[in-house]
ModelCIF file with pLDDT and N, C-alpha, C, O atoms, coordinates in Angstrom:
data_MODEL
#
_entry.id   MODEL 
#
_entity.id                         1 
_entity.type                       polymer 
_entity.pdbx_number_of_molecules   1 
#
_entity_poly.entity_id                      1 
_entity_poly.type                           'polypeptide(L)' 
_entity_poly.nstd_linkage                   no 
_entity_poly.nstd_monomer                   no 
_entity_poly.pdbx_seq_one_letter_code       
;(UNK)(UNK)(UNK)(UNK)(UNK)(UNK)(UNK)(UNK)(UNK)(UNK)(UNK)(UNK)(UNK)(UNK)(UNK)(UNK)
(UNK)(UNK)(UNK)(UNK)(UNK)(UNK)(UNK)(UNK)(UNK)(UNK)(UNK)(UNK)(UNK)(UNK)(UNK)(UNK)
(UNK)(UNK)(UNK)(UNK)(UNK)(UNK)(UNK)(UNK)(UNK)(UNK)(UNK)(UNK)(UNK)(UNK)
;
_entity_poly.pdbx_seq_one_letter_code_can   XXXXXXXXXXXXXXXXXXXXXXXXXXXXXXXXXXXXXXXXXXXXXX 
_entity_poly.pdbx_strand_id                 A 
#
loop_
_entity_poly_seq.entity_id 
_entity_poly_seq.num 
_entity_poly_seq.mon_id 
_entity_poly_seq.hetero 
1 1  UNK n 
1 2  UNK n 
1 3  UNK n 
1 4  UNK n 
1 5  UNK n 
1 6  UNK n 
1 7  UNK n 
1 8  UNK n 
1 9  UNK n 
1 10 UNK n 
1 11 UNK n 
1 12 UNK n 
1 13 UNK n 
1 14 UNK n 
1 15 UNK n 
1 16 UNK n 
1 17 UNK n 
1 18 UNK n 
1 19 UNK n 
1 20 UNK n 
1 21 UNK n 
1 22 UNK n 
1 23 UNK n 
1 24 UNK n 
1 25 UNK n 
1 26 UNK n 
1 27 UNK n 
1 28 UNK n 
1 29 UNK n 
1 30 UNK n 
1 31 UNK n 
1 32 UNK n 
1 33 UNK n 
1 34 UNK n 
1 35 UNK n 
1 36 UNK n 
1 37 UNK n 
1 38 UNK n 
1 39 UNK n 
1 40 UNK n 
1 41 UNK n 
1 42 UNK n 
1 43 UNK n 
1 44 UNK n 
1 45 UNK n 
1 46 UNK n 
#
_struct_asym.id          A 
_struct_asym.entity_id   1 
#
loop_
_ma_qa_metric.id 
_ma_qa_metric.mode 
_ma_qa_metric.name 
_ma_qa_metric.software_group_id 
_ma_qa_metric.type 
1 global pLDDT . pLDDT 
2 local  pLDDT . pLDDT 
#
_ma_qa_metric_global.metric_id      1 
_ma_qa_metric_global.metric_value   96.26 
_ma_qa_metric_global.model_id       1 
_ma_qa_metric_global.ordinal_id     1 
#
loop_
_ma_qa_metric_local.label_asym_id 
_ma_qa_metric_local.label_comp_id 
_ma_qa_metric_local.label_seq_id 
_ma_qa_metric_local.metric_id 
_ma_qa_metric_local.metric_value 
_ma_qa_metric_local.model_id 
_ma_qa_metric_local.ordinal_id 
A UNK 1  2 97.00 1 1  
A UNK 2  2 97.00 1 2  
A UNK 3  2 98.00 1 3  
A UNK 4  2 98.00 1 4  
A UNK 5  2 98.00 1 5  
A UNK 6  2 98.00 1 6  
A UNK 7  2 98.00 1 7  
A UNK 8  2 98.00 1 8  
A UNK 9  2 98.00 1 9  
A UNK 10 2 97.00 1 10 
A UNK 11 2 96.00 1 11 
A UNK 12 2 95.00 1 12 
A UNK 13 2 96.00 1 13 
A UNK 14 2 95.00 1 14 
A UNK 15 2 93.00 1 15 
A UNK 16 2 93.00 1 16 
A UNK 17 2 95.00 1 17 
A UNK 18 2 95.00 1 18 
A UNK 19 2 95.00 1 19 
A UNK 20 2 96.00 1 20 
A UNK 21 2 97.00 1 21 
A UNK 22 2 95.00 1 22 
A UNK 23 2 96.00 1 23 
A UNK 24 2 96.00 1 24 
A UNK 25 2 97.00 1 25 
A UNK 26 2 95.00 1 26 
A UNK 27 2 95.00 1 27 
A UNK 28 2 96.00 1 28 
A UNK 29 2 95.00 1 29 
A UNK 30 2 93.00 1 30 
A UNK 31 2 97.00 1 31 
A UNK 32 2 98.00 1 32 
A UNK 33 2 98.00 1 33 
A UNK 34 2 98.00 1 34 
A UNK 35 2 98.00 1 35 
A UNK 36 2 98.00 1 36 
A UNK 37 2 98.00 1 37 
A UNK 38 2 97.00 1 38 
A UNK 39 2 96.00 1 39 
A UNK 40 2 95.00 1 40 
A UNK 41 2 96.00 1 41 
A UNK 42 2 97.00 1 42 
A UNK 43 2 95.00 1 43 
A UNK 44 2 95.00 1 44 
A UNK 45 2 96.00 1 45 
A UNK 46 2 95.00 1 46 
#
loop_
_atom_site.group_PDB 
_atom_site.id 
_atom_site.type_symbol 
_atom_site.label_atom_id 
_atom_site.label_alt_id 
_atom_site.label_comp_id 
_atom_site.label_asym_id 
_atom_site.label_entity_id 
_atom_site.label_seq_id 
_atom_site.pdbx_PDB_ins_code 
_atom_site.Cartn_x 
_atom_site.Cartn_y 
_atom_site.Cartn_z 
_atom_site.occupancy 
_atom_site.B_iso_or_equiv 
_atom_site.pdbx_formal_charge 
_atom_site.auth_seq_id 
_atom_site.auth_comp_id 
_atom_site.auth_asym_id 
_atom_site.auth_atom_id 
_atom_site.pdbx_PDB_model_num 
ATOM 1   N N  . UNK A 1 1  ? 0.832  -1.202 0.000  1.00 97.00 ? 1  UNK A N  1 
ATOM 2   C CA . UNK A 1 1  ? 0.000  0.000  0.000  1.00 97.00 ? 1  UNK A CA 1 
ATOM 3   C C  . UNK A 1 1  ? 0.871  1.258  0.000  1.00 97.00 ? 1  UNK A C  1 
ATOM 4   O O  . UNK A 1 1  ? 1.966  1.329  0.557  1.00 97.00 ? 1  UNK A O  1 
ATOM 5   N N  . UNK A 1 2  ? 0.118  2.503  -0.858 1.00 97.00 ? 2  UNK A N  1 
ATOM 6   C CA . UNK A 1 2  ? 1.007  3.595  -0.680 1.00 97.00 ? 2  UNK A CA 1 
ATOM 7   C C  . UNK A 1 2  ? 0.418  4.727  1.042  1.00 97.00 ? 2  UNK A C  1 
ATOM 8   O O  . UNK A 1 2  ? -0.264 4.069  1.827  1.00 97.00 ? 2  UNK A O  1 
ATOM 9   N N  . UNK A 1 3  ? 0.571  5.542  1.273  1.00 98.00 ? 3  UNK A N  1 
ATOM 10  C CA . UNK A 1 3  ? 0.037  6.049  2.052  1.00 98.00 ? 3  UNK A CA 1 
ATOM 11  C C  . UNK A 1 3  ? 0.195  7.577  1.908  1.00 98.00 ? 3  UNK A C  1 
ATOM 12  O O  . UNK A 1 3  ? 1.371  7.900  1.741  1.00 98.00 ? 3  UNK A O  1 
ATOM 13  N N  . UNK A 1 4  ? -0.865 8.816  1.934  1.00 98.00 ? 4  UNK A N  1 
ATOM 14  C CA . UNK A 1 4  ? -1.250 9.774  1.644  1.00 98.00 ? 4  UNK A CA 1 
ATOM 15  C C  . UNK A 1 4  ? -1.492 10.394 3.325  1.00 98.00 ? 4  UNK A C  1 
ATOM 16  O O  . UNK A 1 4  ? -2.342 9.810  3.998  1.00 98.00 ? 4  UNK A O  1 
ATOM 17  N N  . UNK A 1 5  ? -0.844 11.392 3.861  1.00 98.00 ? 5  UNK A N  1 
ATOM 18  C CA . UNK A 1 5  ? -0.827 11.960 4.875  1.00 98.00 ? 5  UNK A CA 1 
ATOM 19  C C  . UNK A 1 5  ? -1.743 13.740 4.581  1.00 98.00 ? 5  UNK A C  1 
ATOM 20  O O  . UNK A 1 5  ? -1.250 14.860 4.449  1.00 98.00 ? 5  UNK A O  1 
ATOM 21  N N  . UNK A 1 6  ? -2.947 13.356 4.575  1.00 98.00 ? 6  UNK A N  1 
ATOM 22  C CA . UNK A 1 6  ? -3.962 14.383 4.612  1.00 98.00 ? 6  UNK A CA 1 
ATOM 23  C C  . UNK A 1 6  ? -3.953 15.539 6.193  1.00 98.00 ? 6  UNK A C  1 
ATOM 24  O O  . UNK A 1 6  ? -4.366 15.404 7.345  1.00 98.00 ? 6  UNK A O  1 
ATOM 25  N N  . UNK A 1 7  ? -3.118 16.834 5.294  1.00 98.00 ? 7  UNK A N  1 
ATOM 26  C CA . UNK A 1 7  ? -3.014 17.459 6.886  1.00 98.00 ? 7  UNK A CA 1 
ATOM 27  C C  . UNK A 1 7  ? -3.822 19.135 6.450  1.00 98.00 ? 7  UNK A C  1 
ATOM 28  O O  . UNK A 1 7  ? -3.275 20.237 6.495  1.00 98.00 ? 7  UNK A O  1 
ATOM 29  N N  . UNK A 1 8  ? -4.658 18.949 6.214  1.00 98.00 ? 8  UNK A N  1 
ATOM 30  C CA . UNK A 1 8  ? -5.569 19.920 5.666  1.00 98.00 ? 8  UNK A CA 1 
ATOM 31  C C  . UNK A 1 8  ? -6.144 20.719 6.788  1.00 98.00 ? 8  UNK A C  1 
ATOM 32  O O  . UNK A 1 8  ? -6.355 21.931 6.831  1.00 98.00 ? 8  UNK A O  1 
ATOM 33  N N  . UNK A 1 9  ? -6.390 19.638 7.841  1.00 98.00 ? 9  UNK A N  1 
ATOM 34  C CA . UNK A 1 9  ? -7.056 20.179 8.982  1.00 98.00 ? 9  UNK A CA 1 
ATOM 35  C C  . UNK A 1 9  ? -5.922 19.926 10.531 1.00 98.00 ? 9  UNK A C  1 
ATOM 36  O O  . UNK A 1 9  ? -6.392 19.838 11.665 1.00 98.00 ? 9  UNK A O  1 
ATOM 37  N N  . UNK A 1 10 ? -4.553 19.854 10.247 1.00 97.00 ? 10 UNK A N  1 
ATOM 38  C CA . UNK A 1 10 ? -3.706 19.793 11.148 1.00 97.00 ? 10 UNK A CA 1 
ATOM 39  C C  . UNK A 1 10 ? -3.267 21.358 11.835 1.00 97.00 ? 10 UNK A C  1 
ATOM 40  O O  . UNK A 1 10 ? -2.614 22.034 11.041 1.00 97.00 ? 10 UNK A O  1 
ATOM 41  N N  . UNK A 1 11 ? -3.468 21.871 12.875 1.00 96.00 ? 11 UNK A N  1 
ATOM 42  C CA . UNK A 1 11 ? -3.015 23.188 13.133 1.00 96.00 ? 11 UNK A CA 1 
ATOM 43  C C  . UNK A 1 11 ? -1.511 22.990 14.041 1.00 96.00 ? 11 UNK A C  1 
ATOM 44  O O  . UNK A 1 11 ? -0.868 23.925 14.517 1.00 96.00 ? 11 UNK A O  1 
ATOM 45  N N  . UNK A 1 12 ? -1.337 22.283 14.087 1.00 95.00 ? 12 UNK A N  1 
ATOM 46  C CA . UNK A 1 12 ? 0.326  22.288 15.012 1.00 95.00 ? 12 UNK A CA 1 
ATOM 47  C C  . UNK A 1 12 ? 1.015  21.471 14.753 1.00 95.00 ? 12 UNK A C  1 
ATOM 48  O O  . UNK A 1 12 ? 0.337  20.452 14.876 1.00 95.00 ? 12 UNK A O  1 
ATOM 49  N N  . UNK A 1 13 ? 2.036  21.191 14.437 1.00 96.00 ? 13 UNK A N  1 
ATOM 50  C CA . UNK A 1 13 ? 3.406  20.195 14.612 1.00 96.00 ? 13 UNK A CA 1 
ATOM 51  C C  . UNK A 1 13 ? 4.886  20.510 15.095 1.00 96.00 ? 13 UNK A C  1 
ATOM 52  O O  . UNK A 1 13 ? 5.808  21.112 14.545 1.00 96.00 ? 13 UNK A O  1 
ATOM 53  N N  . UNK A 1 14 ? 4.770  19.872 16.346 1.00 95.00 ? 14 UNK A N  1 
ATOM 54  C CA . UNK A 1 14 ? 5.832  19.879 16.693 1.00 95.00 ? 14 UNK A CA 1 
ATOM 55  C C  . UNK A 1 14 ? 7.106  18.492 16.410 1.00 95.00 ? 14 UNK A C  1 
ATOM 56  O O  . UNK A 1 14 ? 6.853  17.311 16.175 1.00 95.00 ? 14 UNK A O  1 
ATOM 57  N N  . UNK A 1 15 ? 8.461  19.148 16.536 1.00 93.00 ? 15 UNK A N  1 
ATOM 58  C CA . UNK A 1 15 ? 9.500  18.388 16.215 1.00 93.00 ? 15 UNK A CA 1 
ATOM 59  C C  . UNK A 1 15 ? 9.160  16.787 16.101 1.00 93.00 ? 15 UNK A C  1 
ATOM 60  O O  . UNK A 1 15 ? 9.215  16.207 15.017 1.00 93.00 ? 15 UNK A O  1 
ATOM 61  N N  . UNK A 1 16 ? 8.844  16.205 17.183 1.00 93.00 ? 16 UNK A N  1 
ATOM 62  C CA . UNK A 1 16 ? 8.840  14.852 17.449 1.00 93.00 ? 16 UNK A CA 1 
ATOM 63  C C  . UNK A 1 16 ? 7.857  14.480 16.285 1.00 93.00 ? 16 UNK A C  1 
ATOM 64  O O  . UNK A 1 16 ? 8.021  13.336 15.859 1.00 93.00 ? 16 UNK A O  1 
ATOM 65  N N  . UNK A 1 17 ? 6.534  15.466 15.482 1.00 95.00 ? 17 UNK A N  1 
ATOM 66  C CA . UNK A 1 17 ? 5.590  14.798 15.010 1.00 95.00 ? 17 UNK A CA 1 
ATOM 67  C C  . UNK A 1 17 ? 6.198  14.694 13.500 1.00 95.00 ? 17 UNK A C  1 
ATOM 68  O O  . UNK A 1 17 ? 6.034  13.726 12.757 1.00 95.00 ? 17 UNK A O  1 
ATOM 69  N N  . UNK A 1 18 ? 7.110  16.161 13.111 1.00 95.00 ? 18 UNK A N  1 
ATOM 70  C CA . UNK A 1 18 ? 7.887  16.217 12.222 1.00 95.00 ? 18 UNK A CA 1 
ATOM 71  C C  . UNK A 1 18 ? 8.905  14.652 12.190 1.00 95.00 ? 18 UNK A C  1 
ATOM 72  O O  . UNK A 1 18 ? 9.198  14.075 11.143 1.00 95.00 ? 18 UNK A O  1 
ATOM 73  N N  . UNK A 1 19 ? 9.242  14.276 13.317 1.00 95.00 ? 19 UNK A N  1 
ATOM 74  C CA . UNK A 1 19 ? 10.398 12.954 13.031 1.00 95.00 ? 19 UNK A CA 1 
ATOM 75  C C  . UNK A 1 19 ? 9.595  11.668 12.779 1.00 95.00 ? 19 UNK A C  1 
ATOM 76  O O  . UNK A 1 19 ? 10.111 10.569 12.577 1.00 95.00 ? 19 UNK A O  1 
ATOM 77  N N  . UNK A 1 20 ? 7.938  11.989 12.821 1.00 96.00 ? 20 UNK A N  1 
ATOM 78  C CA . UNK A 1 20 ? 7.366  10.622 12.466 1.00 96.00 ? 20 UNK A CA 1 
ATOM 79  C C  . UNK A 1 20 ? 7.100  10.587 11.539 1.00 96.00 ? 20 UNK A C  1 
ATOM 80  O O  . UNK A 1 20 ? 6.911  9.477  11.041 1.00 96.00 ? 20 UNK A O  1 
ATOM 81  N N  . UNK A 1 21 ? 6.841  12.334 10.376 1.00 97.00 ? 21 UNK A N  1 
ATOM 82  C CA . UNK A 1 21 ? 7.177  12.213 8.846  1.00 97.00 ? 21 UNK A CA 1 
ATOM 83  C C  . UNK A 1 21 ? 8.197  11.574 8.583  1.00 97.00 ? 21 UNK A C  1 
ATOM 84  O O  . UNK A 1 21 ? 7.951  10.928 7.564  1.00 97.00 ? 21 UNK A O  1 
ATOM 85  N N  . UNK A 1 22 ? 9.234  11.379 8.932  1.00 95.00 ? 22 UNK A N  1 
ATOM 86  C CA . UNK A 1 22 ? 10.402 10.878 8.194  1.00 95.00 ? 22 UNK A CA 1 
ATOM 87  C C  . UNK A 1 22 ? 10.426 10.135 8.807  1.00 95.00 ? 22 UNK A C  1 
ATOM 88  O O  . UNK A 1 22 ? 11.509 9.683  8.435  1.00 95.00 ? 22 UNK A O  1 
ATOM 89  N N  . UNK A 1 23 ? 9.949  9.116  10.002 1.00 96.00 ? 23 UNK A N  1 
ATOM 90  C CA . UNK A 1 23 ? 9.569  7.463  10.156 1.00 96.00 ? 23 UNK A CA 1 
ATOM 91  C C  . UNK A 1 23 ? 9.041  7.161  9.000  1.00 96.00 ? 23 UNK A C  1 
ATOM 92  O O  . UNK A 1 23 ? 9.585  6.553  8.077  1.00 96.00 ? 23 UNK A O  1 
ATOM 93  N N  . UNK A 1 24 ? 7.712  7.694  9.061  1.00 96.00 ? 24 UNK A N  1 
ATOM 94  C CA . UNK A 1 24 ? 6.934  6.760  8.120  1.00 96.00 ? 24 UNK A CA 1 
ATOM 95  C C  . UNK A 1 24 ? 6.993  7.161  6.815  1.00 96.00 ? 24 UNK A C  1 
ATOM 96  O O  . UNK A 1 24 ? 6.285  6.570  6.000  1.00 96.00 ? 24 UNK A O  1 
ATOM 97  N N  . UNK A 1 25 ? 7.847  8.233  6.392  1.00 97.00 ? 25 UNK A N  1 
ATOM 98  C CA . UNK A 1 25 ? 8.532  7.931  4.774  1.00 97.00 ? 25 UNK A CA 1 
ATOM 99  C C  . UNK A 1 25 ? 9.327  6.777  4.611  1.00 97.00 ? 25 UNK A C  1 
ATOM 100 O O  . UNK A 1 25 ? 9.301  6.079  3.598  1.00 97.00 ? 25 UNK A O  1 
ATOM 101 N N  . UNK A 1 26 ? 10.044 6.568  5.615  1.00 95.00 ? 26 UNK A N  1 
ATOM 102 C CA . UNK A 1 26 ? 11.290 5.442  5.534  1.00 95.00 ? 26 UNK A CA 1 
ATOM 103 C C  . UNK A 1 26 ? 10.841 4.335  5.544  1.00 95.00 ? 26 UNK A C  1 
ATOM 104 O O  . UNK A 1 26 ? 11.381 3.539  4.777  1.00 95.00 ? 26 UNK A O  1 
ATOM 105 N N  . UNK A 1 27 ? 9.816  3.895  6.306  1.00 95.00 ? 27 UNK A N  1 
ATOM 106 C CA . UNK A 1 27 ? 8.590  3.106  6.532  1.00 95.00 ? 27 UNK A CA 1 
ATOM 107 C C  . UNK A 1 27 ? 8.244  2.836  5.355  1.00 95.00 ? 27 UNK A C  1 
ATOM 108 O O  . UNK A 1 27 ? 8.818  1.834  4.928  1.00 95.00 ? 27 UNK A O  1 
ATOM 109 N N  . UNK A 1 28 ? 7.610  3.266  4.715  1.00 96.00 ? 28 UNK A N  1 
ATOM 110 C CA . UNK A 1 28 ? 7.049  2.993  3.252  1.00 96.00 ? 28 UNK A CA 1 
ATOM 111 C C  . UNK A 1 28 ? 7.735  3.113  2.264  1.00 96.00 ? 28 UNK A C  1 
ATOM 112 O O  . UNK A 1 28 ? 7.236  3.535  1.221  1.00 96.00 ? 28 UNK A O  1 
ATOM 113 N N  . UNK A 1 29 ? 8.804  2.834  2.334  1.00 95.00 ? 29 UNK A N  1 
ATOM 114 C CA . UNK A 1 29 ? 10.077 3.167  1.405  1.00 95.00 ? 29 UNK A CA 1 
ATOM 115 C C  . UNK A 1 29 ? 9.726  4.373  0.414  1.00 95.00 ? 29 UNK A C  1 
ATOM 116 O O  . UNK A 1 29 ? 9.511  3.861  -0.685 1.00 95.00 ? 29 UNK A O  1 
ATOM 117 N N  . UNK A 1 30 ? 9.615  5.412  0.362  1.00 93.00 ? 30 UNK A N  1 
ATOM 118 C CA . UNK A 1 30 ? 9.022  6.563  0.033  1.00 93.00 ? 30 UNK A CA 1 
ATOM 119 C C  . UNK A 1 30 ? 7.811  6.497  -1.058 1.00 93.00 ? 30 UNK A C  1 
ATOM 120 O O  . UNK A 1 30 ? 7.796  7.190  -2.075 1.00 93.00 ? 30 UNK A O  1 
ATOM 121 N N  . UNK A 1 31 ? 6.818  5.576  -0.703 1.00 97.00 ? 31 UNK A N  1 
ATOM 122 C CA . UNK A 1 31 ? 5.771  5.583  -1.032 1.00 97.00 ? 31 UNK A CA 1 
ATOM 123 C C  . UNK A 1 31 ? 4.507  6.145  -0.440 1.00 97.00 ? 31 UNK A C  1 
ATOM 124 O O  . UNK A 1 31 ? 3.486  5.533  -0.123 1.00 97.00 ? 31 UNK A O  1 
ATOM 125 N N  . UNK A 1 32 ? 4.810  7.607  -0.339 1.00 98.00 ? 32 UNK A N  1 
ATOM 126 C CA . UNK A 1 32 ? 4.094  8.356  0.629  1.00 98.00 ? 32 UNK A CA 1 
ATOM 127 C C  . UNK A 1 32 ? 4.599  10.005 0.334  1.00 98.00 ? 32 UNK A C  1 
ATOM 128 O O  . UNK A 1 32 ? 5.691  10.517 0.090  1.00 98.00 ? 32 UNK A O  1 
ATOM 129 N N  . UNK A 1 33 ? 2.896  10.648 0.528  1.00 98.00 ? 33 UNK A N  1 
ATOM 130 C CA . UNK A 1 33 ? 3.481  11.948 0.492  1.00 98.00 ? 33 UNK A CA 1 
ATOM 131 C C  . UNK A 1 33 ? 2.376  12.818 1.148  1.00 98.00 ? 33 UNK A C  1 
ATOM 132 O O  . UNK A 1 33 ? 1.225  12.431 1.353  1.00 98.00 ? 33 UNK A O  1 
ATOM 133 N N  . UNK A 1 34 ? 2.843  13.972 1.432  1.00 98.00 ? 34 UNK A N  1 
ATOM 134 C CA . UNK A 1 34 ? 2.362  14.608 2.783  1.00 98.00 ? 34 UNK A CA 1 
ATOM 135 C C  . UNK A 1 34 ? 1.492  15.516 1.687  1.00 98.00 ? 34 UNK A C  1 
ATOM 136 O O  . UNK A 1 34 ? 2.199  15.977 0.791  1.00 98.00 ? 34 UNK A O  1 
ATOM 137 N N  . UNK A 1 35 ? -0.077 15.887 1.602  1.00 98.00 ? 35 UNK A N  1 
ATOM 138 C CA . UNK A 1 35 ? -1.129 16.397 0.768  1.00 98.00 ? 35 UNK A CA 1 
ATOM 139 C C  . UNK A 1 35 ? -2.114 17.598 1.873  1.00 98.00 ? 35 UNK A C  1 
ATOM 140 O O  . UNK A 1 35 ? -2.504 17.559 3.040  1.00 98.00 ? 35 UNK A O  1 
ATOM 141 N N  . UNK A 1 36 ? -2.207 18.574 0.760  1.00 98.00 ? 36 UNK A N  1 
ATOM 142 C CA . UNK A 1 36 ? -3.078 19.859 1.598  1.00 98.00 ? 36 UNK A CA 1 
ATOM 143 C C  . UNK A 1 36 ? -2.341 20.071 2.872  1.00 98.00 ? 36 UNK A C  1 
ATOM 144 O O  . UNK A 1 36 ? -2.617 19.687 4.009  1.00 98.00 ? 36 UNK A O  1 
ATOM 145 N N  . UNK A 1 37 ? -1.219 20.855 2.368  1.00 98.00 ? 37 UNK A N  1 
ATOM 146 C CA . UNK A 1 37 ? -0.275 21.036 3.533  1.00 98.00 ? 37 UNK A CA 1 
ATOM 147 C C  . UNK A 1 37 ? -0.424 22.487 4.139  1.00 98.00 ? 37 UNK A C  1 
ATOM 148 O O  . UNK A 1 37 ? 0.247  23.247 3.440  1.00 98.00 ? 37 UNK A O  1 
ATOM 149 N N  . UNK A 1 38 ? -0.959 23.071 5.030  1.00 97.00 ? 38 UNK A N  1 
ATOM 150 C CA . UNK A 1 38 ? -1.520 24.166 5.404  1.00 97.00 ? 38 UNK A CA 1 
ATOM 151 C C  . UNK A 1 38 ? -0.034 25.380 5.236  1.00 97.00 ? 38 UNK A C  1 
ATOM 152 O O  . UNK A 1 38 ? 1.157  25.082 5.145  1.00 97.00 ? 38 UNK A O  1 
ATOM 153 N N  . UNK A 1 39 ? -0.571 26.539 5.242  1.00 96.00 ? 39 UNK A N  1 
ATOM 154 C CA . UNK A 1 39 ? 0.897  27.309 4.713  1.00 96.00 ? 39 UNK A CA 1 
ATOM 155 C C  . UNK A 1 39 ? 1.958  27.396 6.228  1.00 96.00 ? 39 UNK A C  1 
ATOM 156 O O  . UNK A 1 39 ? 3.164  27.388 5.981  1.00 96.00 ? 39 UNK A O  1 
ATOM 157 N N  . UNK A 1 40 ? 1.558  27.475 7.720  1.00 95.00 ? 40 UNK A N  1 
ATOM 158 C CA . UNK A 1 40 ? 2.226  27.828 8.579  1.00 95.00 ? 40 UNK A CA 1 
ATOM 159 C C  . UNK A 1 40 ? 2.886  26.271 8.636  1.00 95.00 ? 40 UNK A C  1 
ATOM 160 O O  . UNK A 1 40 ? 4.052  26.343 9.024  1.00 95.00 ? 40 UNK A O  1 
ATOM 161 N N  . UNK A 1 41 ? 2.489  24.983 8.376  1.00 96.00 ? 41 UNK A N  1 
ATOM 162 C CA . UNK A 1 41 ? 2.920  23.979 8.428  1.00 96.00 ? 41 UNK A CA 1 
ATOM 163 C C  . UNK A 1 41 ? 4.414  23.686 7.419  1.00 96.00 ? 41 UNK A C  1 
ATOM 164 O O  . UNK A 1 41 ? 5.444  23.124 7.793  1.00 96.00 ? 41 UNK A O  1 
ATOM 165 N N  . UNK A 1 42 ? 4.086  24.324 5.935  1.00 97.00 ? 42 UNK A N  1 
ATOM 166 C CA . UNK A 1 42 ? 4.324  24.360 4.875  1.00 97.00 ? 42 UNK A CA 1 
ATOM 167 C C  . UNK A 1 42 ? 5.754  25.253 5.743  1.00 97.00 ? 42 UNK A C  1 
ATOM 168 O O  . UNK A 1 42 ? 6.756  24.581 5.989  1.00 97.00 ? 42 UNK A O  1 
ATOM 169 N N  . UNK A 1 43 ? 5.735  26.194 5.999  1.00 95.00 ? 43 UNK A N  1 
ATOM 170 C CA . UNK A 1 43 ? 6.939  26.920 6.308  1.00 95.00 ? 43 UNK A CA 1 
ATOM 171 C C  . UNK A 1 43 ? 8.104  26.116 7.061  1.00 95.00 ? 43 UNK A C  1 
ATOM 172 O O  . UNK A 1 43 ? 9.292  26.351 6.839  1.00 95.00 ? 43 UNK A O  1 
ATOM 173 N N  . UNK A 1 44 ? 7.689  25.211 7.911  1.00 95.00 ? 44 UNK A N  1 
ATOM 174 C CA . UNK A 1 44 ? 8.473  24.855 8.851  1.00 95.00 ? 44 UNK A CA 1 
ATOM 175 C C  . UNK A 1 44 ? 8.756  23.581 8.163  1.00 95.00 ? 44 UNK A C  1 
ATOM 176 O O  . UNK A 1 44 ? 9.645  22.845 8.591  1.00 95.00 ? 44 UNK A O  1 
ATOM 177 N N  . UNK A 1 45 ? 8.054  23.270 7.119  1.00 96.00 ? 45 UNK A N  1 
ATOM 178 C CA . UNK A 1 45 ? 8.769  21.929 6.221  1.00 96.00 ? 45 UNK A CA 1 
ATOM 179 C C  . UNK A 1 45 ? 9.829  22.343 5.634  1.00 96.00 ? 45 UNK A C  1 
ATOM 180 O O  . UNK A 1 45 ? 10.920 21.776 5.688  1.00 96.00 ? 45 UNK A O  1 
ATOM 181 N N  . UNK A 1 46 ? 9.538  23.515 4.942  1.00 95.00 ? 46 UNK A N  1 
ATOM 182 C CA . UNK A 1 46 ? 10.757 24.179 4.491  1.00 95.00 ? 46 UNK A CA 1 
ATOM 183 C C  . UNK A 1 46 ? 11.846 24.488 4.964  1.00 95.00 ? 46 UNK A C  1 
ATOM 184 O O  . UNK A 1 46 ? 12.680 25.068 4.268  1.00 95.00 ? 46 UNK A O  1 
#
């Protein structure tokens, strides 16, 4: 299975939740991608 991380309606992430993006990319051998990424979220991906 691929997996689609819908964060449309996410208002906070902190560090630790950021290191479970890159668990579960590694996890799914990068069959996965982070969708409707809100802009204050969007900044701190950057």
């Amino acid at each position: 299975e691929s997996l689609v991380l819908d964060l449309s309606d996410l208002e906070y992430v902190a560090s630790f939740g950021l290191r479970q993006f890159v668990a579960s990319y590694k996890k799914m051998n990068g069959k996965m991608v982070l969708r409707n990424v809100p802009e204050n979220i969007m900044g701190i991906l950057k």
